[in-house]
N, C-alpha and C. Protein backbone atom coordinates (compact mmCIF):
# COMPACT_ATOMS: atom_id res chain seq x y z
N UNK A 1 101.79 105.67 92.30
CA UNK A 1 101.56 104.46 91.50
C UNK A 1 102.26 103.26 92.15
N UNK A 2 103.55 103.54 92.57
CA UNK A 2 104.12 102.48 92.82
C UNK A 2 103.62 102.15 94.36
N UNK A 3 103.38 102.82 95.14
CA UNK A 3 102.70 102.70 96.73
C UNK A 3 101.19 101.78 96.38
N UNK A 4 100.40 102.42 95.14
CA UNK A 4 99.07 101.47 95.07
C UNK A 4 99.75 99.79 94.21
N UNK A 5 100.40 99.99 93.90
CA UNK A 5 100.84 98.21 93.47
C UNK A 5 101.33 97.80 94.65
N UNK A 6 102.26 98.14 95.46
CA UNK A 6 102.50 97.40 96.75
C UNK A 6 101.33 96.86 97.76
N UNK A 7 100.28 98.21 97.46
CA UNK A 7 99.37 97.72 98.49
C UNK A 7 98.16 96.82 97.63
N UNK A 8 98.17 96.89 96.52
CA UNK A 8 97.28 95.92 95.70
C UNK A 8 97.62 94.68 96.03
N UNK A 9 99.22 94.55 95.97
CA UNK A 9 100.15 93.16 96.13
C UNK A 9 99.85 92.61 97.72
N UNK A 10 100.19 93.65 98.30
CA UNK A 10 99.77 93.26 99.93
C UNK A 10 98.28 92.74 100.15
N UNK A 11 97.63 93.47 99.49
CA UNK A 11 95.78 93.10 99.78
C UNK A 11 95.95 91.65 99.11
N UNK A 12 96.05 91.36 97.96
CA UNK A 12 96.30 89.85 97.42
C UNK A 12 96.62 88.84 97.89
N UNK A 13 97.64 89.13 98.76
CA UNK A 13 98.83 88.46 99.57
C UNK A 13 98.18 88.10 100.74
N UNK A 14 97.25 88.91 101.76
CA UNK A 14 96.36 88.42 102.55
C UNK A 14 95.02 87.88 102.41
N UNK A 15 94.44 88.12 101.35
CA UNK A 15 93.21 87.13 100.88
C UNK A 15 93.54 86.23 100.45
N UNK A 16 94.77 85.70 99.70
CA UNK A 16 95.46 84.46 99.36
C UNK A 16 95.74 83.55 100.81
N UNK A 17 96.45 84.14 101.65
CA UNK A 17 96.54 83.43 102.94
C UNK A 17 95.69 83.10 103.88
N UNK A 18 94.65 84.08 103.51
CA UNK A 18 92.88 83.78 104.40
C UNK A 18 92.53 82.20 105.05
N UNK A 19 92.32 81.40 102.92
CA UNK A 19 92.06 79.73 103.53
C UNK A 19 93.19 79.00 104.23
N UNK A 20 94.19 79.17 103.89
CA UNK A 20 94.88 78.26 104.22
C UNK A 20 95.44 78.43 106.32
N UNK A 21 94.98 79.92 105.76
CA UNK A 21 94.81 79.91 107.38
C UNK A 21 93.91 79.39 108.46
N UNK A 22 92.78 79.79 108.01
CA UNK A 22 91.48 79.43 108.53
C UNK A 22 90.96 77.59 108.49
N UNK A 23 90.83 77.60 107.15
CA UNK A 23 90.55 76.03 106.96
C UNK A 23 91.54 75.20 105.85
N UNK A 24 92.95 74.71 106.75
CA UNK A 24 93.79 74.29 105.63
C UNK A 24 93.52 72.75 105.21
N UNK A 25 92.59 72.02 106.06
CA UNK A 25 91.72 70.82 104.84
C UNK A 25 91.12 71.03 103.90
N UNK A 26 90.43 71.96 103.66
CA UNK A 26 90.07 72.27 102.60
C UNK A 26 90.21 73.05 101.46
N UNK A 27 91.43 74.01 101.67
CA UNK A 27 92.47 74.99 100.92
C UNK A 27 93.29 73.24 100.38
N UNK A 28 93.54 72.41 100.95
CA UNK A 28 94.37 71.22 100.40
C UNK A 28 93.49 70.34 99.80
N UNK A 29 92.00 69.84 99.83
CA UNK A 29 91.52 69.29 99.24
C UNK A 29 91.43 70.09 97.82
N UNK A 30 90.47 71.05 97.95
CA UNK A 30 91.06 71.79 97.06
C UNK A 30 92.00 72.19 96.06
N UNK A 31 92.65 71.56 96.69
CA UNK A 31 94.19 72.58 95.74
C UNK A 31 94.82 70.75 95.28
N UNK A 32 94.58 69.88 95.45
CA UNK A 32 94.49 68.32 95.09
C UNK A 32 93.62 68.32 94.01
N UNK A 33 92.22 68.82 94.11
CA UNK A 33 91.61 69.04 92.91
C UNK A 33 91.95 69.71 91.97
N UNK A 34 92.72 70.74 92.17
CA UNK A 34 93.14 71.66 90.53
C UNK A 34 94.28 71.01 90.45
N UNK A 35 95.01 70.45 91.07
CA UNK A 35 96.39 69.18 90.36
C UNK A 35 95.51 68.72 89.04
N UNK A 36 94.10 67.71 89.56
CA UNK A 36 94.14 66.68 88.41
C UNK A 36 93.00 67.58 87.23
N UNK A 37 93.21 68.85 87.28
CA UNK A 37 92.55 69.75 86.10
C UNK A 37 93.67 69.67 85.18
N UNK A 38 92.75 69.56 84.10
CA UNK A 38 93.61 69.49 82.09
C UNK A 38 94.36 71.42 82.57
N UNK A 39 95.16 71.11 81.45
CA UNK A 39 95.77 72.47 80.89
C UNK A 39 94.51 73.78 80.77
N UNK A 40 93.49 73.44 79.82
CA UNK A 40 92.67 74.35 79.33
C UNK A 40 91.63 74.83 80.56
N UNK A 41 91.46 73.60 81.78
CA UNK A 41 90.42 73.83 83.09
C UNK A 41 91.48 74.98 83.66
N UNK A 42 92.86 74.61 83.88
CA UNK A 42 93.18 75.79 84.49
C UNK A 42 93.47 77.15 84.49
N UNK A 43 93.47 76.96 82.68
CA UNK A 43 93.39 78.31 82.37
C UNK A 43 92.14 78.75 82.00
N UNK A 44 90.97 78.27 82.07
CA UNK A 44 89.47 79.34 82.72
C UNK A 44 89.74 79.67 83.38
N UNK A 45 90.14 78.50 85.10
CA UNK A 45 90.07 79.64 86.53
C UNK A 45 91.17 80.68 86.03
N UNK A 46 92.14 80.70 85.77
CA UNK A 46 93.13 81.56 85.38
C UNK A 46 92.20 82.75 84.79
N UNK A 47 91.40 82.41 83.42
CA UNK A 47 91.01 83.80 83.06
C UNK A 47 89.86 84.27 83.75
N UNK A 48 89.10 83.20 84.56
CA UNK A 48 87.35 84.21 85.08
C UNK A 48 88.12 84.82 86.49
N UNK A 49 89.20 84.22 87.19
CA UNK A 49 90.13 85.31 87.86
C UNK A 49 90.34 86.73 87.44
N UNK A 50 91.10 86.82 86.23
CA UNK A 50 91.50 87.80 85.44
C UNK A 50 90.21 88.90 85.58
N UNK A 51 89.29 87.65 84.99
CA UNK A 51 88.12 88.81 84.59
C UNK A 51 87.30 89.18 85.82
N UNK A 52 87.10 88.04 86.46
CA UNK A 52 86.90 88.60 88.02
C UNK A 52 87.13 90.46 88.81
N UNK A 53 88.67 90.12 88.74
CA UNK A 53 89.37 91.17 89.25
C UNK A 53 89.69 92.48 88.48
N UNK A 54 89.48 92.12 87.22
CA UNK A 54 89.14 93.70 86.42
C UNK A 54 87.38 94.08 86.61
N UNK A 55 86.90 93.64 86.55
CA UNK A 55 85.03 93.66 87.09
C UNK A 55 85.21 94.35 88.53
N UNK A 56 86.00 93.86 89.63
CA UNK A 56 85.79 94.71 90.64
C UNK A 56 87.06 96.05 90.88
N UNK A 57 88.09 95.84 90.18
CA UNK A 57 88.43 97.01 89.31
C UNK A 57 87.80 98.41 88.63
N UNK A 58 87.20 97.84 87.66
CA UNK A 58 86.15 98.32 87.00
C UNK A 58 84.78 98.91 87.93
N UNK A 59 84.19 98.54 89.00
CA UNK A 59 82.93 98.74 89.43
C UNK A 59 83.82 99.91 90.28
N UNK A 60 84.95 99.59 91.36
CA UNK A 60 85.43 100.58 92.50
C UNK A 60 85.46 101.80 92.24
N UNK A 61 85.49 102.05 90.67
CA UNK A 61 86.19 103.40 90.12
C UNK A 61 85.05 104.31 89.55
């Protein structure tokens, strides 16, 4: 259990670093745009994330 959370954390940890590696104008334009999002815009992306990642959770198994 605890070996698959490290490597869940690790897989995260490199698809998180993907844009900003690849194309960091636009990982920063980007990320300028969710600054001027309300409270409630950021918590959709927050939850269709959530729900995102239990959906491909859910399908792997």
């Amino acid at each position: 259990m605890k070996s698959t959370f490290l490597l869940a954390l690790g897989l995260m940890l490199v698809l998180e670093g993907l844009m900003p590696l690849l194309v960091p104008q636009a990982w920063r334009d980007t990320f300028k745009r969710m600054i001027e999002f309300k409270d409630g815009q950021l918590r959709f992306v927050g939850l269709m994330s959530v729900v995102g990642g239990l959906l491909i959770i859910w399908l792997s198994k």
